[in-house]
N, C-alpha and C. Protein backbone atom coordinates (compact mmCIF):
# COMPACT_ATOMS: atom_id res chain seq x y z
N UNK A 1 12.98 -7.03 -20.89
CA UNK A 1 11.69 -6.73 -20.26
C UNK A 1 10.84 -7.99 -20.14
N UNK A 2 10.76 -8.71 -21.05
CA UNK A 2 10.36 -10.10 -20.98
C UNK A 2 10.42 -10.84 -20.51
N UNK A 3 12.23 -10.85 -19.97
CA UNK A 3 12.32 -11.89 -18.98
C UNK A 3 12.09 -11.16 -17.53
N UNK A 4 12.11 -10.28 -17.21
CA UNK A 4 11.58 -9.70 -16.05
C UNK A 4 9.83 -10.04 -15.83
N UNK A 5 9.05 -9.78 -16.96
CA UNK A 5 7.91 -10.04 -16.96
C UNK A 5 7.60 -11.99 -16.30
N UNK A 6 8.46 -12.34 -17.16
CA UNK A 6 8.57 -13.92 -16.86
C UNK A 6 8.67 -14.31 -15.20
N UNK A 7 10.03 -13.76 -14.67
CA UNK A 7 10.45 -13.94 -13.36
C UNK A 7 9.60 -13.38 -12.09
N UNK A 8 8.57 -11.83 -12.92
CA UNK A 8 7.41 -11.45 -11.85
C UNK A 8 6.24 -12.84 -11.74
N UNK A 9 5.75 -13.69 -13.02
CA UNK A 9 4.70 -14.00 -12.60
C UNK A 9 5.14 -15.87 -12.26
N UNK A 10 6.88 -15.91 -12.21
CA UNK A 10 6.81 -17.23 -11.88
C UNK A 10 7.20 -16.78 -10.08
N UNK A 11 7.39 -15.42 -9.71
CA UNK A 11 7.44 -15.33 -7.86
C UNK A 11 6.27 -15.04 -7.76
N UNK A 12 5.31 -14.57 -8.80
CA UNK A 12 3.73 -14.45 -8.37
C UNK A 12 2.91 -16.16 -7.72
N UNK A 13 3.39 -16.54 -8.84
CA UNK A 13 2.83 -17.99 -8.81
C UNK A 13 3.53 -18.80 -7.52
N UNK A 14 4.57 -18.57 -7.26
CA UNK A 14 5.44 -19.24 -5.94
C UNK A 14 4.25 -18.50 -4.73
N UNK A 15 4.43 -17.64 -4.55
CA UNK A 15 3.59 -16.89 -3.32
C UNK A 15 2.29 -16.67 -3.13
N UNK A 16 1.95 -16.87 -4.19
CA UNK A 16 0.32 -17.10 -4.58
C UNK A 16 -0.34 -18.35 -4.34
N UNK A 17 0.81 -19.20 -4.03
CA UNK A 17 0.61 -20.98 -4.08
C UNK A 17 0.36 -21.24 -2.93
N UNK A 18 0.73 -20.42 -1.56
CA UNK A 18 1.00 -20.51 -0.17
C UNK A 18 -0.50 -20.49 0.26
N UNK A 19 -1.33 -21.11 0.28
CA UNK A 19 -2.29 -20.93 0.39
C UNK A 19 -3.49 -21.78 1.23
N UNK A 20 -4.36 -21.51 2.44
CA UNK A 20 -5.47 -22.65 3.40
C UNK A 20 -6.48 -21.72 3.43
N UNK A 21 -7.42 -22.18 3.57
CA UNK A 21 -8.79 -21.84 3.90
C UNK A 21 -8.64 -21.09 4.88
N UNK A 22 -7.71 -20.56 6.12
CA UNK A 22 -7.65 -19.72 7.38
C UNK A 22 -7.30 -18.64 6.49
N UNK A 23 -6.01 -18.93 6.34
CA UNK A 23 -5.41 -17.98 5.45
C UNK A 23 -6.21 -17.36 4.57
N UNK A 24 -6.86 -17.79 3.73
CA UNK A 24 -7.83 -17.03 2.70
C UNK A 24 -8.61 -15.51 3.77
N UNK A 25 -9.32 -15.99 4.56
CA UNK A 25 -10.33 -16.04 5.21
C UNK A 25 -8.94 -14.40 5.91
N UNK A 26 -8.10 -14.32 6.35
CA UNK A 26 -7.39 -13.63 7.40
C UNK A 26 -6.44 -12.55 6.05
N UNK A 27 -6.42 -12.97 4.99
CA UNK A 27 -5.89 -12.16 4.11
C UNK A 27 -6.75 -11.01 3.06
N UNK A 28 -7.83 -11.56 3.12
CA UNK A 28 -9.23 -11.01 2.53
C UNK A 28 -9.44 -9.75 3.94
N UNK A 29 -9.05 -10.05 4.96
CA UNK A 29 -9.52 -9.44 6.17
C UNK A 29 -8.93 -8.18 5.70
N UNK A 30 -7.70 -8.47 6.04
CA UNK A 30 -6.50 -7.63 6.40
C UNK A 30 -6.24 -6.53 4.76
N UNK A 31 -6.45 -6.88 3.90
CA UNK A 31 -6.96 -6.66 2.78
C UNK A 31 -7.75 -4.84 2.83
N UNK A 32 -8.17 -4.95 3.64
CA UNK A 32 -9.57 -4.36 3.76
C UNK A 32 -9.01 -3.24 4.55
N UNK A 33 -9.51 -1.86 4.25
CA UNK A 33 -8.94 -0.22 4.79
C UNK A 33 -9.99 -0.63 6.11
N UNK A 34 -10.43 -1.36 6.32
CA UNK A 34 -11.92 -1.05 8.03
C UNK A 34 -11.03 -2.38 8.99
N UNK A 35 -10.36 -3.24 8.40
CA UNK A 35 -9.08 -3.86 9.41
C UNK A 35 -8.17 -3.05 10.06
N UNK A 36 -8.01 -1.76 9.56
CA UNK A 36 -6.42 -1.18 10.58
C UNK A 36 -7.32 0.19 10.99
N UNK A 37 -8.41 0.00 10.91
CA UNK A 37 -8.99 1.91 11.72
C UNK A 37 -8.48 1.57 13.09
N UNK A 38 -8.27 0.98 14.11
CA UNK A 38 -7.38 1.14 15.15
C UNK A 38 -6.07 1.38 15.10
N UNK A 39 -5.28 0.77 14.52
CA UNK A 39 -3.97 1.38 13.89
C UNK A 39 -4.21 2.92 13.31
N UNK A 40 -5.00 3.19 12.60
CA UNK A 40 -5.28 4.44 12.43
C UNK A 40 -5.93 5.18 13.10
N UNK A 41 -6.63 5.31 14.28
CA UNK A 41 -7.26 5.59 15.28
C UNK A 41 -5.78 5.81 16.34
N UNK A 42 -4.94 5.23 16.63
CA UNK A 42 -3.82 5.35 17.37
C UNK A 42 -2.62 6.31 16.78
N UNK A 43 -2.64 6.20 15.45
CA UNK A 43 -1.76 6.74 14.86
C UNK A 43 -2.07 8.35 15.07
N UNK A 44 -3.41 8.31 14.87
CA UNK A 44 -4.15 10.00 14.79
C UNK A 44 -3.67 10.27 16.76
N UNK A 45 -3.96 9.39 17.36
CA UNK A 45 -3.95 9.85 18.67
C UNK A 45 -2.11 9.93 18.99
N UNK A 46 -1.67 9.42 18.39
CA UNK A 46 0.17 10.14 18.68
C UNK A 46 0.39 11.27 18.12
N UNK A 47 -0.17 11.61 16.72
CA UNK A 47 0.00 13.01 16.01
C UNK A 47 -0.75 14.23 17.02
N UNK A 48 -1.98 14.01 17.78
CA UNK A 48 -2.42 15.23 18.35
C UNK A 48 -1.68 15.04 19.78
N UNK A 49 -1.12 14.08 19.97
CA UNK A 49 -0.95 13.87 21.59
C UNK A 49 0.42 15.01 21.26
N UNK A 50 1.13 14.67 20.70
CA UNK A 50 2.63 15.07 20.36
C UNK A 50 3.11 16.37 19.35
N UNK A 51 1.71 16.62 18.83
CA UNK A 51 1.58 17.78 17.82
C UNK A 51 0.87 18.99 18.03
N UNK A 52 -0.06 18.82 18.68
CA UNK A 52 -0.81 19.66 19.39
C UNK A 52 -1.09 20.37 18.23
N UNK A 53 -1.57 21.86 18.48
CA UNK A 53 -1.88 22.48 17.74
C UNK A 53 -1.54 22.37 15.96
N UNK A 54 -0.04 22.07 15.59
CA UNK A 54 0.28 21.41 14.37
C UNK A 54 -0.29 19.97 13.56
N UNK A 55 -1.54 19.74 14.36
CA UNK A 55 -1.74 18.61 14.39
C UNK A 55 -2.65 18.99 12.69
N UNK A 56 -2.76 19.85 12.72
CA UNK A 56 -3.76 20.00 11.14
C UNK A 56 -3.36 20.05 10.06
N UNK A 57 -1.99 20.27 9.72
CA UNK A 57 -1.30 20.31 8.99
C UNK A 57 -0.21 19.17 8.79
N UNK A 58 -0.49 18.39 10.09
CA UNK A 58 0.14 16.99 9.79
C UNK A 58 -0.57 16.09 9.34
N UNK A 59 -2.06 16.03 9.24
CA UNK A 59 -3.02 16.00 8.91
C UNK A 59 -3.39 15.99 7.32
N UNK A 60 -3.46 17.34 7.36
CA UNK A 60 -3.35 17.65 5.87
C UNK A 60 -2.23 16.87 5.31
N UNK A 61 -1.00 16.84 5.38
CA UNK A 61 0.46 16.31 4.60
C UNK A 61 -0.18 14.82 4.57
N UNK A 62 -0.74 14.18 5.38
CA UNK A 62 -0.96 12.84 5.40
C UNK A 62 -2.10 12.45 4.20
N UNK A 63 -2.66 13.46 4.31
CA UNK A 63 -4.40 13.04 3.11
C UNK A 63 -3.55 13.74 1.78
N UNK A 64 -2.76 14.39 1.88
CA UNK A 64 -2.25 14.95 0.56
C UNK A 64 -1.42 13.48 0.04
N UNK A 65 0.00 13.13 0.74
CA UNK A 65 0.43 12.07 0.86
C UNK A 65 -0.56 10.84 0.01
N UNK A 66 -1.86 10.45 1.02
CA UNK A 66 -2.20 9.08 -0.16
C UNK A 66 -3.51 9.49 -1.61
N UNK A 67 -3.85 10.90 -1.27
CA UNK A 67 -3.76 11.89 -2.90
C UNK A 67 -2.72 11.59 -4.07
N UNK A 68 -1.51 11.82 -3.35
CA UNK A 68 -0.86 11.23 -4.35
C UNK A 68 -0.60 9.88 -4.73
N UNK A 69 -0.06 9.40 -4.19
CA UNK A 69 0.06 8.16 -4.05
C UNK A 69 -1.12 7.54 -5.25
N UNK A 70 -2.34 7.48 -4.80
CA UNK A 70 -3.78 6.81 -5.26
C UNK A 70 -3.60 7.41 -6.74
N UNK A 71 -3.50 8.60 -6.66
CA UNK A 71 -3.12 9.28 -8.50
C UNK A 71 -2.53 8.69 -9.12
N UNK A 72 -1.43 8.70 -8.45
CA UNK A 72 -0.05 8.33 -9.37
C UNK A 72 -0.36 6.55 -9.98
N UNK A 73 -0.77 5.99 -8.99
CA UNK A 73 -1.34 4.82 -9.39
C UNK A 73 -2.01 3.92 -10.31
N UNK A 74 -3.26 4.39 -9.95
CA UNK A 74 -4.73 4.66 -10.16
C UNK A 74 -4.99 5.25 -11.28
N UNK A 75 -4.43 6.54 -11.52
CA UNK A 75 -5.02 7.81 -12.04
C UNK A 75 -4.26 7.34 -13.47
N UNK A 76 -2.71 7.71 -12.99
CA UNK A 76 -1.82 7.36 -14.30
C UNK A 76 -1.31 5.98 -14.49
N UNK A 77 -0.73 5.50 -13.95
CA UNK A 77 0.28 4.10 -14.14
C UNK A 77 -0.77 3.22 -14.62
N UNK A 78 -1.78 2.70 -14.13
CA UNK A 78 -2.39 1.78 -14.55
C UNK A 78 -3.67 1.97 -15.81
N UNK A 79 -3.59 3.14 -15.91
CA UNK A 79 -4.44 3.28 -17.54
C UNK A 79 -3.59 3.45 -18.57
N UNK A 80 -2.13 3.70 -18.28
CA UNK A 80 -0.78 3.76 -18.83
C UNK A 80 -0.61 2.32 -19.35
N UNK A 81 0.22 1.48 -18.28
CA UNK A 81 0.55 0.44 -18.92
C UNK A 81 -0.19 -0.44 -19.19
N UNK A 82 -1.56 -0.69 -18.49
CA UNK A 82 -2.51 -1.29 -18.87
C UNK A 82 -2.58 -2.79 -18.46
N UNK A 83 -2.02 -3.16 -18.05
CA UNK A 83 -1.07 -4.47 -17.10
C UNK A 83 -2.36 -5.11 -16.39
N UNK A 84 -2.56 -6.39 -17.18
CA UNK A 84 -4.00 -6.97 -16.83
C UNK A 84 -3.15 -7.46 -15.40
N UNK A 85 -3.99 -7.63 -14.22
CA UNK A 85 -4.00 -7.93 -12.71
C UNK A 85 -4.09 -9.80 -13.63
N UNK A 86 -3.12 -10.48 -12.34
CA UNK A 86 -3.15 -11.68 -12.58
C UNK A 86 -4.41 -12.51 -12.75
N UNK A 87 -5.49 -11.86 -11.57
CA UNK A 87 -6.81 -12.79 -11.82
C UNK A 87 -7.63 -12.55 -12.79
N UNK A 88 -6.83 -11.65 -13.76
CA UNK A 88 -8.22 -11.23 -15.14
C UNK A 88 -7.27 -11.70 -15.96
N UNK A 89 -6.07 -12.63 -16.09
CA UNK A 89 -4.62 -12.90 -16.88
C UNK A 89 -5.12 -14.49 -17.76
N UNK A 90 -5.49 -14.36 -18.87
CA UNK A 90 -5.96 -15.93 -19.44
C UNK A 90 -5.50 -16.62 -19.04
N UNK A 91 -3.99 -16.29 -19.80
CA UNK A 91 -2.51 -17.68 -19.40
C UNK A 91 -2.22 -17.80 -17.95
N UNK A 92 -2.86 -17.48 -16.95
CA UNK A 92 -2.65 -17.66 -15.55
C UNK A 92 -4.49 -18.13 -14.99
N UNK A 93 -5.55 -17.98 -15.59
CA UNK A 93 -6.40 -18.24 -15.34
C UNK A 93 -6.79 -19.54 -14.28
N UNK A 94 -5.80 -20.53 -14.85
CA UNK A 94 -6.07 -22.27 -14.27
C UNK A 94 -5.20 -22.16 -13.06
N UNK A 95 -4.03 -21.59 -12.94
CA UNK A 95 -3.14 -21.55 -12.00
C UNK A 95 -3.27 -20.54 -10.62
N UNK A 96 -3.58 -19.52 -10.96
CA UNK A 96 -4.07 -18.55 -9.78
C UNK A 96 -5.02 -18.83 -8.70
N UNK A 97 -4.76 -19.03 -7.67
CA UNK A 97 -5.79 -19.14 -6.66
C UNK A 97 -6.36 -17.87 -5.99
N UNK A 98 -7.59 -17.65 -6.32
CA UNK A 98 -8.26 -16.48 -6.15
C UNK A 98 -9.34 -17.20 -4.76
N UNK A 99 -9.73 -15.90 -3.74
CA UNK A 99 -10.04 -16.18 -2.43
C UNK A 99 -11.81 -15.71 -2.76
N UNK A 100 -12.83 -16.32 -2.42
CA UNK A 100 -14.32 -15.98 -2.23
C UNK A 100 -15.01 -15.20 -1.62
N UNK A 101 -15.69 -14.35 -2.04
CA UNK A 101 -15.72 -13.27 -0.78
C UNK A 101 -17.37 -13.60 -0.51
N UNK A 102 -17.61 -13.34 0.78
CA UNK A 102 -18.56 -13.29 1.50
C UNK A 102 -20.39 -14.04 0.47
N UNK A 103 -20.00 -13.06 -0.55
CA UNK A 103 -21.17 -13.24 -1.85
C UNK A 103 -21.23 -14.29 -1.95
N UNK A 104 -19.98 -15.33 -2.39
CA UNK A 104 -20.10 -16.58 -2.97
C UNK A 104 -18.98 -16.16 -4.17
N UNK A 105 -19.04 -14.94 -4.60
CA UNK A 105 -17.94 -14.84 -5.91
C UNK A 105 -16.41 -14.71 -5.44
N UNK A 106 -15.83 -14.79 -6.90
CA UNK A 106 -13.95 -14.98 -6.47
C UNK A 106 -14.04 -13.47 -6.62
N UNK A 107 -12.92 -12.88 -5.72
CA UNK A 107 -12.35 -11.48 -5.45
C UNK A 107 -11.22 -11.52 -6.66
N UNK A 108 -11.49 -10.09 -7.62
CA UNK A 108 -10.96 -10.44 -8.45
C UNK A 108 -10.03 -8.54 -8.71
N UNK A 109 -10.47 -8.02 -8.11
CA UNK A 109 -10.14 -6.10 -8.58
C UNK A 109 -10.77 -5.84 -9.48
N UNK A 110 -10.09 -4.93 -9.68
CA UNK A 110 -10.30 -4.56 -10.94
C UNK A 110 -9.73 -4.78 -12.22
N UNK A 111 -9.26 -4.54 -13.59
CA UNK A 111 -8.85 -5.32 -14.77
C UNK A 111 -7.32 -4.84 -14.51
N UNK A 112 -6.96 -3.86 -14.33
CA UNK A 112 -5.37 -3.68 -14.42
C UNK A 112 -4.77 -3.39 -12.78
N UNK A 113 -3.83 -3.61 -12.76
CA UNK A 113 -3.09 -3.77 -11.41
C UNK A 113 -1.24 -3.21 -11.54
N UNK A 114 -1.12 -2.56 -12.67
CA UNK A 114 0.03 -1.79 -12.24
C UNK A 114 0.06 -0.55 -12.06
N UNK A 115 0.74 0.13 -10.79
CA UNK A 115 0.93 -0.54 -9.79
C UNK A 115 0.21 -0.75 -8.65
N UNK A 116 0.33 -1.26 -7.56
CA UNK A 116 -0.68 -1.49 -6.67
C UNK A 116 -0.54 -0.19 -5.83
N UNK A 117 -2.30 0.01 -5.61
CA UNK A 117 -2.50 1.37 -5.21
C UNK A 117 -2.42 1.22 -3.61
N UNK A 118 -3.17 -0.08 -3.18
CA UNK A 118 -2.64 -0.88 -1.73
C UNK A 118 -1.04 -0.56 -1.27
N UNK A 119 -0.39 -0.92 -2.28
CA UNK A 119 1.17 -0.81 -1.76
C UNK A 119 1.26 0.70 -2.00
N UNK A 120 0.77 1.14 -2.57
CA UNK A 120 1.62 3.01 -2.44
C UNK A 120 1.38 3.18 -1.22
N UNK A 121 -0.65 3.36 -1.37
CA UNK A 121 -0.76 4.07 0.15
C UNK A 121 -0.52 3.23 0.99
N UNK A 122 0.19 2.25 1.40
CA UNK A 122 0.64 1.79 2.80
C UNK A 122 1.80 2.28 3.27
N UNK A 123 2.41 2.37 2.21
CA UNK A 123 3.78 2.17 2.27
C UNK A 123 4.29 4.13 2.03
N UNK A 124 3.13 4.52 1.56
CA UNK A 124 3.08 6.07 1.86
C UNK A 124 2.96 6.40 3.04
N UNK A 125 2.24 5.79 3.95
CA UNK A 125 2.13 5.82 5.49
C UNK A 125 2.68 5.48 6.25
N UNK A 126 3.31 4.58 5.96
CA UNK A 126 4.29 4.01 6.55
C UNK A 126 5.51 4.99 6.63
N UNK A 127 6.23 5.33 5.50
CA UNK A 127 6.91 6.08 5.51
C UNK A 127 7.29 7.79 6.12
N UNK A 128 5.85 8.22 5.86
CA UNK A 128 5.77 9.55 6.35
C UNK A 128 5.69 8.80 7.79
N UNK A 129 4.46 8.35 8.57
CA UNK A 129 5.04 8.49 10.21
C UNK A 129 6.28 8.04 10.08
N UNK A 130 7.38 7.44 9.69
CA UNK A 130 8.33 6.85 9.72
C UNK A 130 9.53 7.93 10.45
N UNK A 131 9.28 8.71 9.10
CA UNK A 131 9.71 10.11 9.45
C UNK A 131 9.65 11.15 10.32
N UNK A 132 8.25 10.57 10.56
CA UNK A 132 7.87 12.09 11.16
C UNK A 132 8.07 11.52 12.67
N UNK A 133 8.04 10.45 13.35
CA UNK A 133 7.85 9.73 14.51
C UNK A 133 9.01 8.70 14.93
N UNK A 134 9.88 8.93 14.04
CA UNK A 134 11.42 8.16 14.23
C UNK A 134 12.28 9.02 15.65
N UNK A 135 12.06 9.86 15.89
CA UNK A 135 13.01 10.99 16.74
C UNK A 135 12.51 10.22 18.19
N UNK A 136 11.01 9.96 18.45
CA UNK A 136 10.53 9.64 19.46
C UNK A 136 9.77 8.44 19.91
N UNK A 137 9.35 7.17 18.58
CA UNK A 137 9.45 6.23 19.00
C UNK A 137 10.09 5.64 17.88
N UNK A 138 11.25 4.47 18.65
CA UNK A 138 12.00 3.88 17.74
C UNK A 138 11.15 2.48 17.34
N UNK A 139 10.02 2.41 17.69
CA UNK A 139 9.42 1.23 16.88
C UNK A 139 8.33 1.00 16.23
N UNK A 140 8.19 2.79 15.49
CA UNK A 140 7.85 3.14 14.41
C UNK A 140 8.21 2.64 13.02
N UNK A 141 9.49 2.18 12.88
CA UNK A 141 9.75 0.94 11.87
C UNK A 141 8.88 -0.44 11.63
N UNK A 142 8.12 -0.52 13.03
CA UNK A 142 7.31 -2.04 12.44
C UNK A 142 6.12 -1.31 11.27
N UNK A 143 5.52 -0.29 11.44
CA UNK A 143 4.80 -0.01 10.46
C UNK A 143 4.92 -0.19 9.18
N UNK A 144 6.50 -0.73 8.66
CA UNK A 144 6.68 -1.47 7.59
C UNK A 144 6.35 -2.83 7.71
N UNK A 145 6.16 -3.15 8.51
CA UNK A 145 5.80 -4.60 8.83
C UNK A 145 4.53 -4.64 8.54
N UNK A 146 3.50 -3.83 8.73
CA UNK A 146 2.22 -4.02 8.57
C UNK A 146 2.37 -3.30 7.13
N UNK A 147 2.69 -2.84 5.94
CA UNK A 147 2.50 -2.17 4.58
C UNK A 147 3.11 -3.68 3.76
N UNK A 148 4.01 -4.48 4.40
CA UNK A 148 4.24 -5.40 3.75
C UNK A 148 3.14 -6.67 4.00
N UNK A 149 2.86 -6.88 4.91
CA UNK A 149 1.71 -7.75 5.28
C UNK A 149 0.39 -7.29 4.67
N UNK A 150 0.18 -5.84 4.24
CA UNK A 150 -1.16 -5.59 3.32
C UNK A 150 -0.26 -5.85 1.81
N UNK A 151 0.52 -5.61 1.44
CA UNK A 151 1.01 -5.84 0.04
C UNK A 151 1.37 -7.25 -0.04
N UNK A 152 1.61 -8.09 0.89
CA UNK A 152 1.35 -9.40 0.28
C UNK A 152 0.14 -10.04 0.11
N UNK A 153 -0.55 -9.58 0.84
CA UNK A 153 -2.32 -9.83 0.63
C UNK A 153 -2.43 -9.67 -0.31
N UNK A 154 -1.99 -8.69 -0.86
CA UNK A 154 -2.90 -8.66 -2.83
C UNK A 154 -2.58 -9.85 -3.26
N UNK A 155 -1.05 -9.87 -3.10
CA UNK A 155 -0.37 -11.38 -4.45
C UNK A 155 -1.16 -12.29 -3.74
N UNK A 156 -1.44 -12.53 -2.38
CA UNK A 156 -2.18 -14.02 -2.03
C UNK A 156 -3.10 -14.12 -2.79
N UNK A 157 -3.80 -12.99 -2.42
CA UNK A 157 -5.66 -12.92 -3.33
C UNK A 157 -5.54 -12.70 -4.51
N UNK A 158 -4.50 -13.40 -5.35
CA UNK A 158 -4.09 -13.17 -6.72
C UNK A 158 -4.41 -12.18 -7.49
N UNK A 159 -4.51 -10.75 -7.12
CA UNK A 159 -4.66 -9.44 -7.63
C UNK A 159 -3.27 -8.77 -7.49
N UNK A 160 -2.10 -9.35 -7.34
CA UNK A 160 -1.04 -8.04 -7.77
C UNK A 160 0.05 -9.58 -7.75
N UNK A 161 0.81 -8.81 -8.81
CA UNK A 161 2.24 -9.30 -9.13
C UNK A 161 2.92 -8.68 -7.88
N UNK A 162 4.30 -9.94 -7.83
CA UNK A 162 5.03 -8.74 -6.75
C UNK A 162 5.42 -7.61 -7.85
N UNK A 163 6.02 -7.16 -8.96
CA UNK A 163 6.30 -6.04 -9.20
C UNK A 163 5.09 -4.62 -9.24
N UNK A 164 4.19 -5.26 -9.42
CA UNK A 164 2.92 -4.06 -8.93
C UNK A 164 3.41 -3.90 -7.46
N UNK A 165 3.21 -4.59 -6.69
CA UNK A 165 3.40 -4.35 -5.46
C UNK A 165 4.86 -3.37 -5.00
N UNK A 166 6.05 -4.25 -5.71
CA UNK A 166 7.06 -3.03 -5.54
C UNK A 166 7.05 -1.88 -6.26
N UNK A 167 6.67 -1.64 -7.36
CA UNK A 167 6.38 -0.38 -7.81
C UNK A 167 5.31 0.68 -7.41
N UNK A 168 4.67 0.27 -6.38
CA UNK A 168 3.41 1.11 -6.11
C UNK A 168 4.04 0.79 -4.50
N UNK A 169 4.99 0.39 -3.54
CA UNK A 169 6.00 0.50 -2.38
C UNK A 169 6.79 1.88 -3.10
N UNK A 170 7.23 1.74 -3.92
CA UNK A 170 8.23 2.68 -4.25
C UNK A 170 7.66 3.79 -4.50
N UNK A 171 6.42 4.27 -5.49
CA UNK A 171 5.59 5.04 -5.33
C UNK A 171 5.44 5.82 -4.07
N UNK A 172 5.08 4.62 -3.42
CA UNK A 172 4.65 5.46 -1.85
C UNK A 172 5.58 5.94 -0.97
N UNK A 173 6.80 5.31 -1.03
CA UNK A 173 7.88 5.89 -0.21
C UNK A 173 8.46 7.73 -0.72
N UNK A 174 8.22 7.35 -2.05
CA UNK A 174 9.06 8.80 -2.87
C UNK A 174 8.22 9.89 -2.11
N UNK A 175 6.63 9.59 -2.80
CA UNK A 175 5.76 10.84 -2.20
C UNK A 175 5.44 11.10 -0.93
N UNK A 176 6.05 9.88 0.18
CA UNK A 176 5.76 10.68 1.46
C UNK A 176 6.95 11.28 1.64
N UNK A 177 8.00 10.41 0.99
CA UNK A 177 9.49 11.18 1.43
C UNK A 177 8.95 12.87 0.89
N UNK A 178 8.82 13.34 -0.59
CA UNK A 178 8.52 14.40 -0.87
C UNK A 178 7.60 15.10 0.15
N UNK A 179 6.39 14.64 -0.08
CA UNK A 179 5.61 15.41 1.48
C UNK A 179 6.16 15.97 2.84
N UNK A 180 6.84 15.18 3.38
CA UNK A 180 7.51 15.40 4.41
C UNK A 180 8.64 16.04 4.52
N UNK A 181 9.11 16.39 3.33
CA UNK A 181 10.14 17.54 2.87
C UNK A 181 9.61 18.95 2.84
N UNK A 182 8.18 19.09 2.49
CA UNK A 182 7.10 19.86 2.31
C UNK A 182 6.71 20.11 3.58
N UNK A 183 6.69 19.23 4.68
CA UNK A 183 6.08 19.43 5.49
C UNK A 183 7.39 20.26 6.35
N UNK A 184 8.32 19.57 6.41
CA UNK A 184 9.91 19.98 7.12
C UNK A 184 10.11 21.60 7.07
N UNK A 185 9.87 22.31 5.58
CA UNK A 185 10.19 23.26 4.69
C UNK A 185 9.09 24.67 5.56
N UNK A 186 8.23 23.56 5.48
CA UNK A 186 6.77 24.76 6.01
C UNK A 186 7.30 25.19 7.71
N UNK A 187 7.60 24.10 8.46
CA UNK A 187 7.93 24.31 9.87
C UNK A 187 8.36 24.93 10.09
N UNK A 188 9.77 24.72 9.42
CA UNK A 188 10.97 25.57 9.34
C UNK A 188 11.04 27.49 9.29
N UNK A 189 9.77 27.52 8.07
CA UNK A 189 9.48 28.68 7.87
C UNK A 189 8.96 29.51 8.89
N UNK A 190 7.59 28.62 9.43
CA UNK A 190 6.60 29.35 9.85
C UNK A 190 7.02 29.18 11.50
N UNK A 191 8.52 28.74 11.99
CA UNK A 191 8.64 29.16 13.17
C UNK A 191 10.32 30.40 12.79
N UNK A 192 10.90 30.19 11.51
CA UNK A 192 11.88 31.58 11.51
C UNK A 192 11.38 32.33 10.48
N UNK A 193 9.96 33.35 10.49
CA UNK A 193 9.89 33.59 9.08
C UNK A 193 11.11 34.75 8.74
């Protein structure tokens, strides 16, 4: 476990190192749930365009989806293991490059960071449209492209190890996969009851 612990914060420190003043400035952005309301604004407009009336219950599965996700996180894992976030980490204190936000202060989270609640719910979203929108557009897969581009933002802004980050990816994939099993189950029903 130790040496795993070791090998998370010497790829923390590799990727955390990648670092310019644009970059700061475009990762702090992107960072941020009020950067993708068009992505989410579009996303909502394929679910009613294509769902029509089911559109409320795809709806619902989606807010249930990062419910969980944020719990499982948030709620349990990180008052659990207790896993100080790199920028509150002593022995990483001198080495971490942490990004300034607007105030004048370093962006720092909150004290614990396993796992990242960023990477569930992205990667919870990602996954469910994945699913649910694979039949009819096949380039519904880049939406992993954008859950990985918000989960490397944390490690830039030195608030998540990559293993927070993959453990709170993995998080998010299980419970939309589950959701959307939920959601599959209900369809199924409520068009042969």
């Amino acid at each position: 476990m130790e040496t795993l612990r070791e090998l998370d914060q010497q790829l923390f420190l590799l990727l955390n190192g990648f670092h310019t003043p644009v970059l700061d400035y475009f990762m702090m952005f992107i960072s941020q749930t009020i950067a993708w309301i068009p992505l989410y604004a579009y996303l909502l407009y394929l679910i009613v365009r294509e769902h029509k009336k089911e559109s409320w219950i795809i709806l619902i599965c989606i807010a249930i989806t990062i419910v969980l996700t944020d719990r499982i996180t948030s709620g349990l894992m990180k008052p659990y293991f207790l896993r100080l976030r790199p920028s509150h980490e002593p022995a990483l204190q001198h080495l971490v490059h942490l990004v300034k936000q607007r105030n004048g202060e370093f962006y720092k989270g909150g004290l614990y960071g396993f796992a990242s609640s960023h990477a569930a719910n992205t990667f919870g979203i990602a996954t469910f449209f994945f699913l649910l929108l694979r039949p009819t557009h096949r380039w519904i897969g880049l939406l992993f492209a954008w859950a990985i581009l918000v989960t490397y933002s944390r490690i830039y802004l030195g608030v998540h190890y990559p293993g927070d980050v993959l453990a709170g990816a993995l998080v998010g994939a299980i419970c939309a996969w589950i959701v959307f099993r939920l959601y599959r189950f209900y369809k199924y029903r409520s068009h042969h009851p």
